[in-house]
Protein backbone atom coordinates (compact mmCIF):
# COMPACT_ATOMS: atom_id res chain seq x y z
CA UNK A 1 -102.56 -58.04 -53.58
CA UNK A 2 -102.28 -59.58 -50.28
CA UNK A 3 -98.65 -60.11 -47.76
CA UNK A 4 -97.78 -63.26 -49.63
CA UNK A 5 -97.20 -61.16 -53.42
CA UNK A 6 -95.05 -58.62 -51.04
CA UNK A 7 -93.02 -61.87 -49.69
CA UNK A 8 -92.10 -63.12 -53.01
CA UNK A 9 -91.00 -59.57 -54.29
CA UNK A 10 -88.61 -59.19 -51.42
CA UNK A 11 -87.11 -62.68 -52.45
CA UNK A 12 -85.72 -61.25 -56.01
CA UNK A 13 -82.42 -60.20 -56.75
CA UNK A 14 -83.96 -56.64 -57.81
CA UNK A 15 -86.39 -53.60 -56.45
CA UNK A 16 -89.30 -55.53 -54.87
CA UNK A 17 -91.92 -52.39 -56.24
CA UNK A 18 -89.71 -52.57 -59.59
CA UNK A 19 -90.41 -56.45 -59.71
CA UNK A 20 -94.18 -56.01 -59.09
CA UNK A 21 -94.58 -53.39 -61.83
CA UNK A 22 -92.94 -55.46 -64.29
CA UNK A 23 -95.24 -58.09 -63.93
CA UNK A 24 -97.94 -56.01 -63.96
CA UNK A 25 -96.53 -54.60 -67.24
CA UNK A 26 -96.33 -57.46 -68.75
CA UNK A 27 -99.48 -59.24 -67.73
CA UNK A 28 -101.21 -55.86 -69.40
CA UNK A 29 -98.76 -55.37 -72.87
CA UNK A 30 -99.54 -59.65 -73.44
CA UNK A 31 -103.57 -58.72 -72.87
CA UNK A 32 -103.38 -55.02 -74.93
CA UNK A 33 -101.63 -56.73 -78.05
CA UNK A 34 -103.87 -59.80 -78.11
CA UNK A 35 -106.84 -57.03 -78.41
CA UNK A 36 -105.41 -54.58 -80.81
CA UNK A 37 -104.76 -57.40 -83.18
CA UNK A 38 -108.21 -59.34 -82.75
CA UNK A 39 -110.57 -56.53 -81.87
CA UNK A 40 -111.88 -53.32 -84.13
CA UNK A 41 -113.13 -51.64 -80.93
CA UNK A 42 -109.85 -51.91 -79.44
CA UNK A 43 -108.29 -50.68 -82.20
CA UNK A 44 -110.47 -47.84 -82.65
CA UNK A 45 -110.00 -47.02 -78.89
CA UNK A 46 -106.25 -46.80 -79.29
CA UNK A 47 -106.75 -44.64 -82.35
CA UNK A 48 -108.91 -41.83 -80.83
CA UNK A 49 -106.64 -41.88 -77.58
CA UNK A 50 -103.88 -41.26 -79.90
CA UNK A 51 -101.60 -44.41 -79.41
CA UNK A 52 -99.59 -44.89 -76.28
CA UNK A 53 -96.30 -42.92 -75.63
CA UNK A 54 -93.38 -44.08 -77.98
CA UNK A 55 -91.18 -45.55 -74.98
CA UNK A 56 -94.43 -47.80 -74.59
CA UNK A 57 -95.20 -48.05 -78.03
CA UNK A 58 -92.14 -49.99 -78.49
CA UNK A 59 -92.71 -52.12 -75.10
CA UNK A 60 -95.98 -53.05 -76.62
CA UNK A 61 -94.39 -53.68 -80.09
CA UNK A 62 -92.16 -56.75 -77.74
CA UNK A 63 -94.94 -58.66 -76.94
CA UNK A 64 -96.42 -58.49 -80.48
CA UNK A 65 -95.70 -59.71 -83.93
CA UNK A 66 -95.00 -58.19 -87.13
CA UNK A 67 -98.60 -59.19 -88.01
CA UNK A 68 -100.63 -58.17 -84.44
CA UNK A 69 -98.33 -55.11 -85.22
CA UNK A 70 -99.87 -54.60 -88.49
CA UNK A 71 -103.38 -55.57 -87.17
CA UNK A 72 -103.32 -53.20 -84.31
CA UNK A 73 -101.97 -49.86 -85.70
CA UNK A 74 -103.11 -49.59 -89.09
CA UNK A 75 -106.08 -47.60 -88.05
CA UNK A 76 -103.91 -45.37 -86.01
CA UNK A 77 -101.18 -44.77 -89.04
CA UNK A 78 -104.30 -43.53 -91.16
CA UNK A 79 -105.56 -41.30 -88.80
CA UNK A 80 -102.46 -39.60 -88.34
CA UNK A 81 -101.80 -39.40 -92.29
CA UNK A 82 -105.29 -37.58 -92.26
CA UNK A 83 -104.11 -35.42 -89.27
CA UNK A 84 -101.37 -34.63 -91.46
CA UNK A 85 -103.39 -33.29 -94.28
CA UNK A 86 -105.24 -31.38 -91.80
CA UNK A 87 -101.67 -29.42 -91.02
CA UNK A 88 -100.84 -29.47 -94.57
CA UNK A 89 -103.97 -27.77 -95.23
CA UNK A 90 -103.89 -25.11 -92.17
CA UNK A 91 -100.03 -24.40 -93.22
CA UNK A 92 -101.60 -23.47 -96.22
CA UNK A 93 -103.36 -21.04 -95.86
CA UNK A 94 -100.93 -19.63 -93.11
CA UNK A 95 -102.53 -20.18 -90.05
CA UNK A 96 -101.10 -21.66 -86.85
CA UNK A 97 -101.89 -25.34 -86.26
CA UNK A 98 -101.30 -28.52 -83.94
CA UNK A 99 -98.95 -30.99 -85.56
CA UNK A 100 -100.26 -34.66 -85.07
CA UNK A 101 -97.06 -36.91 -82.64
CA UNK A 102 -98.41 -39.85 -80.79
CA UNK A 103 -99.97 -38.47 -77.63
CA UNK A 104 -97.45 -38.91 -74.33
CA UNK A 105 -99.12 -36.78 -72.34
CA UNK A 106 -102.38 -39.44 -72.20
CA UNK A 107 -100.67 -42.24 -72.53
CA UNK A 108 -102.62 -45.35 -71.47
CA UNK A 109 -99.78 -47.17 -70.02
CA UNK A 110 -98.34 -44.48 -68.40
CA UNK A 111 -101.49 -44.11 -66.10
CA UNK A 112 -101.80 -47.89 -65.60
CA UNK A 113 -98.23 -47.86 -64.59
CA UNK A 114 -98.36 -44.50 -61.87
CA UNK A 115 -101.76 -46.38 -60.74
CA UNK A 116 -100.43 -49.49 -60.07
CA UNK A 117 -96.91 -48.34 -58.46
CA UNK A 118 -99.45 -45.92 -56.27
CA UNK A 119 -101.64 -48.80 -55.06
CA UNK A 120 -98.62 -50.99 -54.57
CA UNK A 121 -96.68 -48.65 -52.52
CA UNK A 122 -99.19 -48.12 -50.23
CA UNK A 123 -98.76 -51.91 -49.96
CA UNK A 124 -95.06 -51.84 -49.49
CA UNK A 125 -95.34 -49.09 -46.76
CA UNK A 126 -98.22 -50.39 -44.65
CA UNK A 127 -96.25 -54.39 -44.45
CA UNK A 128 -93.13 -52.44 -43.42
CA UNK A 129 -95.35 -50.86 -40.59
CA UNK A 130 -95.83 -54.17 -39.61
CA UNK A 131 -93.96 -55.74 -36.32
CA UNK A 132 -90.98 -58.29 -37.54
CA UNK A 133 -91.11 -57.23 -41.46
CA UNK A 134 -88.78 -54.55 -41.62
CA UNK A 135 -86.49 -57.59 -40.58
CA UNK A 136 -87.52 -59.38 -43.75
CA UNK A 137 -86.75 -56.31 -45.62
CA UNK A 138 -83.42 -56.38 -44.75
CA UNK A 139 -82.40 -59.00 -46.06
CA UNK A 140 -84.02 -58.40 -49.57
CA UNK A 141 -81.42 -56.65 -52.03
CA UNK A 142 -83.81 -53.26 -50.70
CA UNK A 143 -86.20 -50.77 -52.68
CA UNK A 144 -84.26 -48.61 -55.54
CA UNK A 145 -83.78 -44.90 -55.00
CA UNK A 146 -86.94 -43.69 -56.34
CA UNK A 147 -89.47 -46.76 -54.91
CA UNK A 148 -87.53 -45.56 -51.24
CA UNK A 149 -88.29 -42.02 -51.61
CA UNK A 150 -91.99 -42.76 -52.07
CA UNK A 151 -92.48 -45.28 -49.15
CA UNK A 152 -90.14 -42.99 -47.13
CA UNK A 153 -93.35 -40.61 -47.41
CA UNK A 154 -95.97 -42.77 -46.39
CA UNK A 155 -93.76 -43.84 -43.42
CA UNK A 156 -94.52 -42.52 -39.99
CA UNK A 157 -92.09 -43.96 -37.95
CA UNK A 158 -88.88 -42.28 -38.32
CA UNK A 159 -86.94 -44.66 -36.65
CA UNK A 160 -87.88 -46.89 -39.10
CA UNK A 161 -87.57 -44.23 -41.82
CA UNK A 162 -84.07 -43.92 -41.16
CA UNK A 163 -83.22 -47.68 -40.77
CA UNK A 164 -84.45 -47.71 -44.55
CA UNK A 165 -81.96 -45.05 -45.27
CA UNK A 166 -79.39 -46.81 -43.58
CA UNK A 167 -79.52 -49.87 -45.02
CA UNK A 168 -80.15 -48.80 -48.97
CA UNK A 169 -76.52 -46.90 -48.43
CA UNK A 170 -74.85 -50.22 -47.33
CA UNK A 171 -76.41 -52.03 -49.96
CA UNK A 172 -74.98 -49.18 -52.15
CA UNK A 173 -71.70 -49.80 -51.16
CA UNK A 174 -71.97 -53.25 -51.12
CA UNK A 175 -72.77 -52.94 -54.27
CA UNK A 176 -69.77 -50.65 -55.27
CA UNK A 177 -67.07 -53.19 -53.82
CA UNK A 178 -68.49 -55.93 -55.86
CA UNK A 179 -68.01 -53.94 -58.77
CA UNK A 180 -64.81 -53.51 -58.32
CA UNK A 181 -64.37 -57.12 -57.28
CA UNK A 182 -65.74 -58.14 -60.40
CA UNK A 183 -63.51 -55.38 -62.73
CA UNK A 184 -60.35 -56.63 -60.71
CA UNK A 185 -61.05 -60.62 -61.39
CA UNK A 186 -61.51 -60.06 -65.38
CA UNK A 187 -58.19 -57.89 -65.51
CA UNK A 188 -56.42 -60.56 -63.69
CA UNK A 189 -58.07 -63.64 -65.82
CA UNK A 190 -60.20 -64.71 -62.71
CA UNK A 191 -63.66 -65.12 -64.33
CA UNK A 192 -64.01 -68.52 -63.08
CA UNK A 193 -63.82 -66.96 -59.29
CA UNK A 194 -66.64 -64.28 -59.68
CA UNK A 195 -69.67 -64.62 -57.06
CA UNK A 196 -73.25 -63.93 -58.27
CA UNK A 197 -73.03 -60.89 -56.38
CA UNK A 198 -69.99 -59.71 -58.39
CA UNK A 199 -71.14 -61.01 -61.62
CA UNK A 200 -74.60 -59.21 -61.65
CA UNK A 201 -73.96 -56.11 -59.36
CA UNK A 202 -73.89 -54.12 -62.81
CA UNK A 203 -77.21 -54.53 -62.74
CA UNK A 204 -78.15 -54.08 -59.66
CA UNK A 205 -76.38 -50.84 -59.43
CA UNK A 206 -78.10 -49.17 -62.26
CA UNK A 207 -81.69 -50.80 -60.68
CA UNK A 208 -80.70 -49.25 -57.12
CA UNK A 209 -79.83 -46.24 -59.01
CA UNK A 210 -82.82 -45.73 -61.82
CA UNK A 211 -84.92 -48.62 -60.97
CA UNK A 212 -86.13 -51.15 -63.38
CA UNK A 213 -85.67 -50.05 -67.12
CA UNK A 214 -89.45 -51.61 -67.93
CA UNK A 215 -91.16 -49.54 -65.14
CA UNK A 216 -90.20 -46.24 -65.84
CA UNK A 217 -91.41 -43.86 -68.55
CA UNK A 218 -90.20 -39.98 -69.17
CA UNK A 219 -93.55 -39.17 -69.46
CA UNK A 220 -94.93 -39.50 -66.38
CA UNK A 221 -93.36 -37.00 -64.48
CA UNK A 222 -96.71 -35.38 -64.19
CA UNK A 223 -98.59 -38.33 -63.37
């Protein structure tokens, strides 16, 4: 991860930490499904660790196949079937017992994920610290909400702290206007006038807002 990976995320129309986690993502669901459906070890790794969480089950499930699907889980839809009978059983004979639900508290990708934003942040924050870059910064479409509060504290210098702070609310409303801009021009017919900004600042409202839907998991808020 060097200052040239950092330049090309500040280039996209999106949340430059957001953009770097979804490649990362990707580059590790292609890899993971390509093992589960070729390799018993794999498989049987997945199994014990009890699958991944289901938001990242089903991200997995996109870069797969109905057949790599079938490949890769089968061991892990018998051992839960067997967990089951193991409830069943302890139910029973009226006793208290865990019920078997694909583990999201250990989910694999969720660490990966809270690993890599961690290392990448650090990143972030130390080429912002860096004399003429915070210029380059601004004229990226800026860090969403959440990637800002995290290099906010690794930032020292609260001048530059607050420049950050500054320039994610005009970007905000910059944001806002186009909205409008774009509502007003498709109730008066004028689709054919719509900027990129206007057309895609949907988007990169809800990105600013909740960053990236890809990067993000409800189960890592204790990671």
């Amino acid at each position: 991860m060097n200052e040239s990976s950092v330049l090309h995320d500040l280039r996209v129309r999106s949340c430059p930490v957001c953009n770097h986690l979804d490649r990362q993502m990707a580059e590790f669901f292609a890899e993971r499904q390509g093992l589960l459906s070729k390799s018993r070890d794999a498989q049987t790794e997945y199994t014990d660790q009890g699958g991944f969480c289901p938001l990242h089950t089903w991200q997995l499930a996109a870069f797969s196949s109905p057949r790599g699907i079938s490949r890769g889980h089968s061991t892990i839809i018998q051992r839960m079937a067997e967990l089951l009978d193991l409830a069943a059983d302890t139910y029973a004979e009226r006793k208290a017992g865990a019920f078997p639900v694909q583990a999201p508290d250990d989910c694999m990708v969720c660490h990966f994920l809270a690993d890599a934003e961690a290392r990448y942040i650090e990143t972030f924050s130390a080429f912002l610290g860096e004399d003429g870059n915070l210029e380059l910064y601004k004229r990226s479409h800026g860090l969403c909400l959440r990637h800002l509060q995290r290099v906010l504290a690794r930032m020292k210098d609260r001048s530059g702290k607050i420049c950050l702070i500054r320039m994610a609310a005009c970007r905000l409303r910059e944001i806002s206007e186009s909205m409008v801009q774009y509502d007003l021009k498709l109730e008066q017919l004028k689709r054919h006038l719509l900027t990129r900004d206007e057309k895609d600042a949907y988007r990169r409202g809800l990105v600013m807002l909740s960053g990236e839907k890809t990067v993000f998991s409800p189960f890592m808020k204790g990671l």
